[in-house]
PDB file of N, CA and C in Angstrom:
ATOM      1  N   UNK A   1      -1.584  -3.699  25.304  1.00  0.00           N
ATOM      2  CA  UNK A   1      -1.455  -3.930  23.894  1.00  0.00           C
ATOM      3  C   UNK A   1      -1.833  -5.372  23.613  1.00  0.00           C
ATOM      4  N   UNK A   2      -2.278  -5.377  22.262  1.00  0.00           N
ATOM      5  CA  UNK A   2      -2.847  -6.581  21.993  1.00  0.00           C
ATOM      6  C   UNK A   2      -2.503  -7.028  20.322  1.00  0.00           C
ATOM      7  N   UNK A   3      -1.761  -8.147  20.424  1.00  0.00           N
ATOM      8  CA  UNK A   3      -1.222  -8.778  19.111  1.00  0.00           C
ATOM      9  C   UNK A   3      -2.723  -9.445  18.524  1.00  0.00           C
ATOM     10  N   UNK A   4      -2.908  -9.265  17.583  1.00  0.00           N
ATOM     11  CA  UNK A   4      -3.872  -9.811  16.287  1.00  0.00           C
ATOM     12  C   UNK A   4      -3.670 -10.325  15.284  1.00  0.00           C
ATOM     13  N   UNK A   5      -4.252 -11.050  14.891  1.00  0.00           N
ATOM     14  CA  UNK A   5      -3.563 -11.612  13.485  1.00  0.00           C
ATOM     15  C   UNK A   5      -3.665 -10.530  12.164  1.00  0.00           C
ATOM     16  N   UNK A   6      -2.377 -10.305  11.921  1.00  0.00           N
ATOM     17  CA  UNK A   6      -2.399  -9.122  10.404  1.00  0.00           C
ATOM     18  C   UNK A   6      -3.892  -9.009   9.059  1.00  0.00           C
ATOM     19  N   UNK A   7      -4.240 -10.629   9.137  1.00  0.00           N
ATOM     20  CA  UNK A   7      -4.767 -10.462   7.745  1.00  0.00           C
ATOM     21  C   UNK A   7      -6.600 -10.027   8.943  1.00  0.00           C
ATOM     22  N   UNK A   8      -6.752 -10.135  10.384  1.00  0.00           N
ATOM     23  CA  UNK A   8      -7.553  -9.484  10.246  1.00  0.00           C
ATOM     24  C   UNK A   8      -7.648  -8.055  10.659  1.00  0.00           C
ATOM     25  N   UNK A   9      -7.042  -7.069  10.250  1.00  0.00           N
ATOM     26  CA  UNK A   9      -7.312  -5.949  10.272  1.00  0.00           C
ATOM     27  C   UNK A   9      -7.681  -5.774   8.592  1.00  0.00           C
ATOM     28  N   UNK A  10      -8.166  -4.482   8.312  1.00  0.00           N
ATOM     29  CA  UNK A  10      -8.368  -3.594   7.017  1.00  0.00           C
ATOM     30  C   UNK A  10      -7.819  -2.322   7.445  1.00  0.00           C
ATOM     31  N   UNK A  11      -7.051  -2.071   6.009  1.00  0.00           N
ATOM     32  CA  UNK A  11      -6.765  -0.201   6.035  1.00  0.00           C
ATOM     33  C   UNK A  11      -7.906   0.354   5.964  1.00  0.00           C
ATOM     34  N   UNK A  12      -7.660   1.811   6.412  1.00  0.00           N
ATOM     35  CA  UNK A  12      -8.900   2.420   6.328  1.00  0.00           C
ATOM     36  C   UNK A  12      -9.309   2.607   4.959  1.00  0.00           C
ATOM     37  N   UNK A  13     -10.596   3.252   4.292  1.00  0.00           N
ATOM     38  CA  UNK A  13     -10.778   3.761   3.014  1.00  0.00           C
ATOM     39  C   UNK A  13     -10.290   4.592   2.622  1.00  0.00           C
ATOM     40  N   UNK A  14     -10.263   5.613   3.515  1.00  0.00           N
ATOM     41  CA  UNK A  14      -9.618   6.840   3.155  1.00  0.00           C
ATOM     42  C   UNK A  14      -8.963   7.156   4.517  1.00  0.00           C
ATOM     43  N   UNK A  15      -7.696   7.110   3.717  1.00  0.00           N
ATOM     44  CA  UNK A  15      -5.969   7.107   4.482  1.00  0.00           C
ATOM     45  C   UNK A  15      -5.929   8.659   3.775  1.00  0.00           C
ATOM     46  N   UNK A  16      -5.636   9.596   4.185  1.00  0.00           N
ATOM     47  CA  UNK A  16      -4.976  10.931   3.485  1.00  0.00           C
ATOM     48  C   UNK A  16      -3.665  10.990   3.339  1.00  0.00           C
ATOM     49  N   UNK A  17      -2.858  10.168   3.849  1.00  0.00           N
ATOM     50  CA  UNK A  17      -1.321  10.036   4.496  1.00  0.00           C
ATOM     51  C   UNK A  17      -1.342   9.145   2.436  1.00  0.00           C
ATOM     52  N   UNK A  18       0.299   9.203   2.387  1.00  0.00           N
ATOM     53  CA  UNK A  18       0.410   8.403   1.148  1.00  0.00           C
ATOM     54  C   UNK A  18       2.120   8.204   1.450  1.00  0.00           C
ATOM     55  N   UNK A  19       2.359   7.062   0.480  1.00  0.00           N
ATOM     56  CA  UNK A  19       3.988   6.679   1.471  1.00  0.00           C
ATOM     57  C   UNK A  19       4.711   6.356   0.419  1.00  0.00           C
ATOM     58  N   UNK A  20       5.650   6.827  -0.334  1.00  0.00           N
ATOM     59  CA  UNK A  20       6.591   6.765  -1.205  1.00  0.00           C
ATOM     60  C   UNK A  20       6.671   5.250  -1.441  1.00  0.00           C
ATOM     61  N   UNK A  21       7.477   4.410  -2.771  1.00  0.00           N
ATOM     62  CA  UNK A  21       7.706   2.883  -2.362  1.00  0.00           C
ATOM     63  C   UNK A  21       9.219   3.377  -2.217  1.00  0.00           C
ATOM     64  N   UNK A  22       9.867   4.244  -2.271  1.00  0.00           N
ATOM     65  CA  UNK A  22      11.119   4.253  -1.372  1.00  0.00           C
ATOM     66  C   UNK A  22      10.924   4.359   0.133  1.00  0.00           C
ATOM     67  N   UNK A  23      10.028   5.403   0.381  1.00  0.00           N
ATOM     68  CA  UNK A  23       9.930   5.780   1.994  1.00  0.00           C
ATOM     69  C   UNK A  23       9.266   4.107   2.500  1.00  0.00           C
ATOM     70  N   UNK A  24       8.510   3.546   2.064  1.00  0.00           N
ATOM     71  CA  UNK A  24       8.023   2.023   1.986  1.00  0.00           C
ATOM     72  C   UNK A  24       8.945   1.315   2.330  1.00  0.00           C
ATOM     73  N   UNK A  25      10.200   0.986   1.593  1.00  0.00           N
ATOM     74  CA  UNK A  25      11.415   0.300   1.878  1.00  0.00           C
ATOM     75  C   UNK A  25      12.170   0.721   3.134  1.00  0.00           C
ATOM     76  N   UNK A  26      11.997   2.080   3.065  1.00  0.00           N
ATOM     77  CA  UNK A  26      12.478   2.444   4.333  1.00  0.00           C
ATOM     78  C   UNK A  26      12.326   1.911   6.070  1.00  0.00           C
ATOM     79  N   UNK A  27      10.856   2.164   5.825  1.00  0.00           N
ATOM     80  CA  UNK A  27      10.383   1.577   7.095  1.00  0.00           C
ATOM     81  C   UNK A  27       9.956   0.111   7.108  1.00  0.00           C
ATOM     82  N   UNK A  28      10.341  -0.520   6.138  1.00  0.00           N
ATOM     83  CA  UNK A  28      10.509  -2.139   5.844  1.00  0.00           C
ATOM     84  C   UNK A  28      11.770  -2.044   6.878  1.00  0.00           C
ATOM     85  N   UNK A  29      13.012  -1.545   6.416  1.00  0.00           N
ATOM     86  CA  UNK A  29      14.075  -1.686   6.838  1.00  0.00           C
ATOM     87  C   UNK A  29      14.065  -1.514   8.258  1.00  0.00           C
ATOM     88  N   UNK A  30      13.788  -0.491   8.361  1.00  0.00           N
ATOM     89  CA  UNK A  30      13.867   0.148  10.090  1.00  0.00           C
ATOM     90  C   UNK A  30      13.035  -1.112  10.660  1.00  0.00           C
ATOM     91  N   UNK A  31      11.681  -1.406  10.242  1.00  0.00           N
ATOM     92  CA  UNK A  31      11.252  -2.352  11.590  1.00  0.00           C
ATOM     93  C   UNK A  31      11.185  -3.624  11.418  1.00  0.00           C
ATOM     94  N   UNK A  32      12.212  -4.337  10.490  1.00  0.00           N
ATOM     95  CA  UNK A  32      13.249  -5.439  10.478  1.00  0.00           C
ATOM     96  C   UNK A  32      14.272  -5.248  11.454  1.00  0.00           C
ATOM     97  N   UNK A  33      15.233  -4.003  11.579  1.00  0.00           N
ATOM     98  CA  UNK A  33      16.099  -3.808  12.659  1.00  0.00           C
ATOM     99  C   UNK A  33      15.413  -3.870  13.570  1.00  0.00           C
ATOM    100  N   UNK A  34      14.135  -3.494  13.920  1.00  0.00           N
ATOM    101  CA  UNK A  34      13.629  -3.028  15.146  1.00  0.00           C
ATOM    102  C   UNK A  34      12.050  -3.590  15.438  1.00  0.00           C
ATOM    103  N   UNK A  35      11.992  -4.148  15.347  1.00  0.00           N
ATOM    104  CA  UNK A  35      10.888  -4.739  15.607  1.00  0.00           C
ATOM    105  C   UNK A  35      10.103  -4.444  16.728  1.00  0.00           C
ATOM    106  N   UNK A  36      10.813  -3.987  17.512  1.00  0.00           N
ATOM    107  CA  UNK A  36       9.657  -3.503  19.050  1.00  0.00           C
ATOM    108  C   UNK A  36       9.517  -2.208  18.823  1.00  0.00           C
ATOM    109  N   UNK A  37       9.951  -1.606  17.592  1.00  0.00           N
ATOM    110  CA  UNK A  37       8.938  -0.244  17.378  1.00  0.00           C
ATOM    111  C   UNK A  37       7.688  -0.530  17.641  1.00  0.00           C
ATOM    112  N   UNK A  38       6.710  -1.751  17.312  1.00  0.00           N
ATOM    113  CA  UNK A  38       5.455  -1.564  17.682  1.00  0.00           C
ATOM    114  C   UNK A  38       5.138  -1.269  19.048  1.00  0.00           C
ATOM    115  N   UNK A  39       5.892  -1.550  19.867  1.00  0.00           N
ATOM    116  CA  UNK A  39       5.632  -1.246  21.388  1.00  0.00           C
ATOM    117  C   UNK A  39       5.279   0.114  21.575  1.00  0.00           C
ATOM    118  N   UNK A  40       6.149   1.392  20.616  1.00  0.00           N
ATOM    119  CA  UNK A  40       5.587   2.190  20.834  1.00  0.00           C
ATOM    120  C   UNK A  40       4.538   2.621  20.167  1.00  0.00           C
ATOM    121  N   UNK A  41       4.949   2.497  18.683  1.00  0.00           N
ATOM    122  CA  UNK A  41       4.091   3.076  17.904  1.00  0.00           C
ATOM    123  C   UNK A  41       3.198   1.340  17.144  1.00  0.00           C
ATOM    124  N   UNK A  42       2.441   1.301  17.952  1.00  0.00           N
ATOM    125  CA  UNK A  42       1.286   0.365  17.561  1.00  0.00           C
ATOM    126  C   UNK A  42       0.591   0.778  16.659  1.00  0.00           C
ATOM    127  N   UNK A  43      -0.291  -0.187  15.704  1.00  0.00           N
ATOM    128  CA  UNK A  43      -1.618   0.207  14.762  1.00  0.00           C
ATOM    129  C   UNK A  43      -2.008   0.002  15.826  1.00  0.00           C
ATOM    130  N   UNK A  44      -3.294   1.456  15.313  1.00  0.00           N
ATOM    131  CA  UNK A  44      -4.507   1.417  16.137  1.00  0.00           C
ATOM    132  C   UNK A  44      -5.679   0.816  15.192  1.00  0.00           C
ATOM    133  N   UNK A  45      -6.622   0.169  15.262  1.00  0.00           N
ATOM    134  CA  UNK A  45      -7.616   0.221  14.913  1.00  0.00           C
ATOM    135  C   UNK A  45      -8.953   0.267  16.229  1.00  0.00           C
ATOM    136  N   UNK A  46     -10.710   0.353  15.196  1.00  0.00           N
ATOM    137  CA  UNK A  46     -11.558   0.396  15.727  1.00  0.00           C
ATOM    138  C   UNK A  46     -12.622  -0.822  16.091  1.00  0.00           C
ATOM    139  N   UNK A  47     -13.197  -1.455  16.498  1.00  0.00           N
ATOM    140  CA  UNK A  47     -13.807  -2.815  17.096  1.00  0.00           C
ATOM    141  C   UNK A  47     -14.449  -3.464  15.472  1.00  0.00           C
ATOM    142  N   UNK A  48     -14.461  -2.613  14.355  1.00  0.00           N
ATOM    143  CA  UNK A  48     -14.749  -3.090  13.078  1.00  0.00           C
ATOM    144  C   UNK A  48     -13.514  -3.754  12.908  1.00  0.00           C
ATOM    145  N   UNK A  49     -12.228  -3.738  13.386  1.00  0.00           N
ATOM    146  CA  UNK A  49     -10.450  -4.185  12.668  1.00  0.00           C
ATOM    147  C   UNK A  49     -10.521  -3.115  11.874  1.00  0.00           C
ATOM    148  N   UNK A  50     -10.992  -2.170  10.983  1.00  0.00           N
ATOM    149  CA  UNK A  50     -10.233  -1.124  10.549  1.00  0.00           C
ATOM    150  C   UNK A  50      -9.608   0.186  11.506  1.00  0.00           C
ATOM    151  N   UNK A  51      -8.087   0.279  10.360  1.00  0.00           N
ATOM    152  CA  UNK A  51      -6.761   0.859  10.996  1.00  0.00           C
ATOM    153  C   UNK A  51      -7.426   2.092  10.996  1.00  0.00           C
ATOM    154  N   UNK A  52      -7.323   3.215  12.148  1.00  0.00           N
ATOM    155  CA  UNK A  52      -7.407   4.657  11.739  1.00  0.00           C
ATOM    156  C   UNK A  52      -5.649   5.052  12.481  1.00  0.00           C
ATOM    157  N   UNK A  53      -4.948   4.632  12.477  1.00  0.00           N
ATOM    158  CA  UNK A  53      -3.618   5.213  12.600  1.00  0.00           C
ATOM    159  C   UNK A  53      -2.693   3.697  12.564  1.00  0.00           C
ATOM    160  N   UNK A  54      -1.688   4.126  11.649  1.00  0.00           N
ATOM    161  CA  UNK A  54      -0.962   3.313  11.569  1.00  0.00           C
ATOM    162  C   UNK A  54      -0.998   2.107  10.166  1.00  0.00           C
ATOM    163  N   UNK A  55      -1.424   3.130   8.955  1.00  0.00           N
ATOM    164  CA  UNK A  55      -1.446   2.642   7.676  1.00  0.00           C
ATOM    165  C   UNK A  55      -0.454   1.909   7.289  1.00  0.00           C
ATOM    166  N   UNK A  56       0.516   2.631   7.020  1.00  0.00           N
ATOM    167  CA  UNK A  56       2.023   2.241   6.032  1.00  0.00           C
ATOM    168  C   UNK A  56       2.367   1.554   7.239  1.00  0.00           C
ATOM    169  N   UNK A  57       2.809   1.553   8.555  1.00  0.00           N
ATOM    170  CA  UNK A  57       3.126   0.803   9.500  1.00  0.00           C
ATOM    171  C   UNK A  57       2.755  -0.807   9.246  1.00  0.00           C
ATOM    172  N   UNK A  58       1.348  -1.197   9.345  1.00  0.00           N
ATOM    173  CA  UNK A  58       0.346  -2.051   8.550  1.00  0.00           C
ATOM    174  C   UNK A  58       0.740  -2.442   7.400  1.00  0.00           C
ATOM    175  N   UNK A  59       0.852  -1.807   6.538  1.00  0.00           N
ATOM    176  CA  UNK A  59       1.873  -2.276   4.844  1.00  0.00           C
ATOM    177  C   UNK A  59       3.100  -2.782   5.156  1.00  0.00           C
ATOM    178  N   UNK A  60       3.706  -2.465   5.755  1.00  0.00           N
ATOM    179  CA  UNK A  60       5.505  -2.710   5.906  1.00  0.00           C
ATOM    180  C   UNK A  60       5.045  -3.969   6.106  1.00  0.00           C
ATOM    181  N   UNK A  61       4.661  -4.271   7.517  1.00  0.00           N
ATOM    182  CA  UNK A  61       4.673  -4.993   8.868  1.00  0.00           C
ATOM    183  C   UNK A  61       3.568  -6.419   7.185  1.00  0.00           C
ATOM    184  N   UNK A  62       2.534  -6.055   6.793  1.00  0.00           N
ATOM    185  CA  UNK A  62       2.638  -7.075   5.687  1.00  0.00           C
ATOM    186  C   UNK A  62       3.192  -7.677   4.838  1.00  0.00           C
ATOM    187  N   UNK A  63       3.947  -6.477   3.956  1.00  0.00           N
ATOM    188  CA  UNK A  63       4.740  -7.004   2.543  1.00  0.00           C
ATOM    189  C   UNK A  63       6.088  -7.568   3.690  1.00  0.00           C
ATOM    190  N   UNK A  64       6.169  -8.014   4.808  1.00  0.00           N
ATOM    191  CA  UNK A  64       7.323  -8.521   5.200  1.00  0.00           C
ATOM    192  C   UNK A  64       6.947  -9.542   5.755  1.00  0.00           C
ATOM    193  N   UNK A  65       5.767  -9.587   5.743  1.00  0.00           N
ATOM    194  CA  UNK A  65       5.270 -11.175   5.756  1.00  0.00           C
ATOM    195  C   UNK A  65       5.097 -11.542   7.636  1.00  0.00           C
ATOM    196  N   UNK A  66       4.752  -9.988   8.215  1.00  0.00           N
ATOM    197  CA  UNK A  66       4.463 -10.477   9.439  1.00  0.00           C
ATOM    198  C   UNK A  66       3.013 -11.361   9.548  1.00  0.00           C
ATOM    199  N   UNK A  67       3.034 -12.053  10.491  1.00  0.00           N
ATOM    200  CA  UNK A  67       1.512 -12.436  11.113  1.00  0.00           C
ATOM    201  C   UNK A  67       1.174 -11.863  12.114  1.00  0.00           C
ATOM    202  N   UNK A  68       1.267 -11.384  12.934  1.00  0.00           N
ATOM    203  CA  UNK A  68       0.696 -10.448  14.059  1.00  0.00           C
ATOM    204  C   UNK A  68       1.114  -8.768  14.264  1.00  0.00           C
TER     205      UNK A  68
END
């Protein structure tokens, strides 16, 4: 696994997935408690930096003001 800096990845264009801003808060919350969720469940992206798994993961892990 490999830490990157947040602002360079991009979401994909088309995400089909869509995430409540409650369910949003949610997993704000959870990976504030938990932060080595990424260990398991990492963003993936492709050698462009865009995400193809791990959208809203990516949102949380921003609007909380991570850097990596």
């Amino acid at each position: 696994m490999e830490y990157v800096d947040i602002n360079s990845l991009k979401p994909a264009e088309i995400n089909p997935r869509t995430i409540s801003k409650e369910r949003l808060e949610d997993l704000k919350k959870s990976l504030s408690k938990n932060p080595d969720f990424f260990e398991t469940r990492p963003v993936l992206y492709n050698p462009e930096m865009e995400i193809f798994a791990g959208n809203m993961r990516y949102q949380a892990a921003k609007e909380l003001g991570w850097e990596k």
